[in-house]
Protein backbone atom coordinates (compact mmCIF):
# COMPACT_ATOMS: atom_id res chain seq x y z
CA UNK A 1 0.00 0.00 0.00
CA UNK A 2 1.38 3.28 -0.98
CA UNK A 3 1.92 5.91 2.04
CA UNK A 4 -0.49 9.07 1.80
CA UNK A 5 0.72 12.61 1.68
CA UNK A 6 -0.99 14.72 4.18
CA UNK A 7 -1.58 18.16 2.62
CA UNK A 8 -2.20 20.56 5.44
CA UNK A 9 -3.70 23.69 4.10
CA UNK A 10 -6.39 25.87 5.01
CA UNK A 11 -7.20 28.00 1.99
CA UNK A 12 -9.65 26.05 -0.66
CA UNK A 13 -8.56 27.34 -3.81
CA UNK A 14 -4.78 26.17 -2.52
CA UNK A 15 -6.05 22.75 -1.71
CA UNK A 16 -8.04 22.76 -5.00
CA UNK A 17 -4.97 23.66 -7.17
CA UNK A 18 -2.67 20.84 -4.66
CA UNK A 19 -4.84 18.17 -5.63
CA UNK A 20 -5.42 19.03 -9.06
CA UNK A 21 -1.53 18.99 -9.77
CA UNK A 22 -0.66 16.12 -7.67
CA UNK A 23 -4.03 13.98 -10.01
CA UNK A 24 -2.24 15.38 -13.23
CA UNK A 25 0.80 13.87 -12.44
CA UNK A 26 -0.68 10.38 -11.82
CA UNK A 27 0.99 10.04 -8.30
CA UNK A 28 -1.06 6.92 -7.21
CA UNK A 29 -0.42 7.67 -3.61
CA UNK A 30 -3.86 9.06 -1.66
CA UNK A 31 -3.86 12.68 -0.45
CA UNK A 32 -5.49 13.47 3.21
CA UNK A 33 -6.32 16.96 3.15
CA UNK A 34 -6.67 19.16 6.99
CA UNK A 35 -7.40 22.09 7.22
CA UNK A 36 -5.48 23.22 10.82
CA UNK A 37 -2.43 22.21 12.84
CA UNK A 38 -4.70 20.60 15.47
CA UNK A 39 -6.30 18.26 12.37
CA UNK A 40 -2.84 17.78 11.64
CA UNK A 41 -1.66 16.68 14.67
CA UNK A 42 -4.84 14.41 15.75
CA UNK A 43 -4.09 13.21 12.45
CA UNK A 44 -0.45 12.42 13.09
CA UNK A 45 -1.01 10.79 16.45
CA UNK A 46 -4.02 8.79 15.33
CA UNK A 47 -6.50 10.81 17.47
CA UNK A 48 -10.14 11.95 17.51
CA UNK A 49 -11.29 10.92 14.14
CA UNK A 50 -8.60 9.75 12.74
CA UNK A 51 -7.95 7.30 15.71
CA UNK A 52 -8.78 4.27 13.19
CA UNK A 53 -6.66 5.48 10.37
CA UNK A 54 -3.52 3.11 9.27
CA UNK A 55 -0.61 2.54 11.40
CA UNK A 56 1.43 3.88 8.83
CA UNK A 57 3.06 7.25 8.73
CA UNK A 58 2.41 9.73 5.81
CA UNK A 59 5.14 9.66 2.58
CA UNK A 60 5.41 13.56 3.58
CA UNK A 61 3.59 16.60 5.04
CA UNK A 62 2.70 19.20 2.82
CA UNK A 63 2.57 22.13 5.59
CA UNK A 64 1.24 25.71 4.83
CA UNK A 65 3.19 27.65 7.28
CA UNK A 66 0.00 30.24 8.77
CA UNK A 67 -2.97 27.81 10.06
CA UNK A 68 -5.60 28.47 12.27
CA UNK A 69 -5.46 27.08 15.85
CA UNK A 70 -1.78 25.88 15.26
CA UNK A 71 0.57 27.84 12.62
CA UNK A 72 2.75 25.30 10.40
CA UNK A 73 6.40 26.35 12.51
CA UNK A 74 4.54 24.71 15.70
CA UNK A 75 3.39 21.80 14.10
CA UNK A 76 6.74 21.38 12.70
CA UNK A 77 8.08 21.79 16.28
CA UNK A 78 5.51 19.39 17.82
CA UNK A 79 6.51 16.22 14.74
CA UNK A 80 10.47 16.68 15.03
CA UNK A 81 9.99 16.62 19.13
CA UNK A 82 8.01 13.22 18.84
CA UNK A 83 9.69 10.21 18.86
CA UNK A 84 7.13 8.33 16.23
CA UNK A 85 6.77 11.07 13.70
CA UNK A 86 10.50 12.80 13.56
CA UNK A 87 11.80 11.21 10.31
CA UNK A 88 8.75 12.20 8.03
CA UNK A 89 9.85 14.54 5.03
CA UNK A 90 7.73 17.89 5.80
CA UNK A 91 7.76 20.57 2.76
CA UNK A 92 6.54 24.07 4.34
CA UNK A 93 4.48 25.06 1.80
CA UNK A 94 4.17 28.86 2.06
CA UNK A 95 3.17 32.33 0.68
CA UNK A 96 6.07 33.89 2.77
CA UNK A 97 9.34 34.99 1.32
CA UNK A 98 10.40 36.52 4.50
CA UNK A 99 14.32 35.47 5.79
CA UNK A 100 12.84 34.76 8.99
CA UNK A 101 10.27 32.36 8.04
CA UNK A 102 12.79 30.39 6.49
CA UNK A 103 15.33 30.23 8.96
CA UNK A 104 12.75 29.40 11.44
CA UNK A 105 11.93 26.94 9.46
CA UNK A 106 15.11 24.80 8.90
CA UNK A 107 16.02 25.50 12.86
CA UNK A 108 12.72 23.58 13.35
CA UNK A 109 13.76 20.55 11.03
CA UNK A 110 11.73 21.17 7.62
CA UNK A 111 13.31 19.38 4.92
CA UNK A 112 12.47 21.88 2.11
CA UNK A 113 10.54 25.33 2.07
CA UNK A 114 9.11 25.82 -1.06
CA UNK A 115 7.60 29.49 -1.66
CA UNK A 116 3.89 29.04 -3.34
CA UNK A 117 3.97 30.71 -6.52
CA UNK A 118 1.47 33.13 -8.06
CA UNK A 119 0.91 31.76 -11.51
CA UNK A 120 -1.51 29.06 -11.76
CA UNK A 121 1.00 27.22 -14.51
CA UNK A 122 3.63 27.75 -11.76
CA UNK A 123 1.71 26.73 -8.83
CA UNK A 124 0.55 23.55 -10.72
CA UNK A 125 4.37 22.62 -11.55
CA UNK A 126 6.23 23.56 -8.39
CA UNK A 127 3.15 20.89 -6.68
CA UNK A 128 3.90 17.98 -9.64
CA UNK A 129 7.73 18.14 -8.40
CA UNK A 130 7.08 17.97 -5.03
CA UNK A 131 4.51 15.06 -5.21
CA UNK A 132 6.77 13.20 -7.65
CA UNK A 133 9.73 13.72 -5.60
CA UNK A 134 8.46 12.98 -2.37
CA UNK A 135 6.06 10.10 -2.98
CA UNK A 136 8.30 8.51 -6.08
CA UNK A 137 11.79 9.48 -6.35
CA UNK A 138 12.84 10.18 -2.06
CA UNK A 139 14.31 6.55 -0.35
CA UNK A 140 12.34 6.95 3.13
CA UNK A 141 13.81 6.04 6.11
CA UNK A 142 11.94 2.35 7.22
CA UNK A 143 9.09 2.70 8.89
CA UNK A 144 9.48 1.95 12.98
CA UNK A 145 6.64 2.07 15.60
């Protein structure tokens, strides 16, 4: 079974264009979409309604950096600090081009920050890397419980 990427994303119209460029590319893994860092988190740790999910941890987190209830730099924090999720490939995903977001960003353990861009065509090809890269091309690290 192929691991899902977990988009987490709160705008529509971003989540829209996400899945729209990860289906054109044919990646056959499944995309769970949540819309805040709690979801993301519950979703991680197999709570509240996603207590039933699969064992198995996502191929890689897709993280918008400002969420409601939890922005993407805590989130980040929260995965590298536990034990179970620490090794997972997270992309922040983000609008800002600000020097401070990024460093933040790699101090907190992301493995790439990838600015959103603009342009639809853009948008739709900077996703179809990612997803291919990610999900196809990156060797994970094995999976441990």
């Amino acid at each position: 079974m192929l691991r899902p990427i977990l988009l987490v994303e709160d705008n529509p119209n971003d989540i829209e264009l996400t899945l729209i460029a990860l289906e054109k590319v044919r990646l056959a893994n499944p995309v769970v979409s949540v819309r805040d860092g709690v979801e993301a988190l519950d979703y991680l740790r197999r709570e509240g309604q996603w207590s039933e999910r699969a064992e198995e941890n996502p191929a890689v987190i897709l993280l918008d950096k400002k969420l409601p209830k939890i922005d993407g730099h805590e989130v980040l924090k929260i995965v590298r600090a536990d034990e179970n999720l620490k090794r997972i490939p997270v992309v922040m995903l983000t609008s800002s081009r600000e020097e401070k977001d990024l460093l933040r960003s790699y101090d907190l353990g992301v493995n790439a920050y990838v600015v959103k861009p603009v342009e639809f065509d853009d948008f739709m090809a900077a996703i179809s890397d990612l997803g291919v890269f990610w999900a196809v091309l990156n060797e994970p690290p094995p999976y441990s419980k």
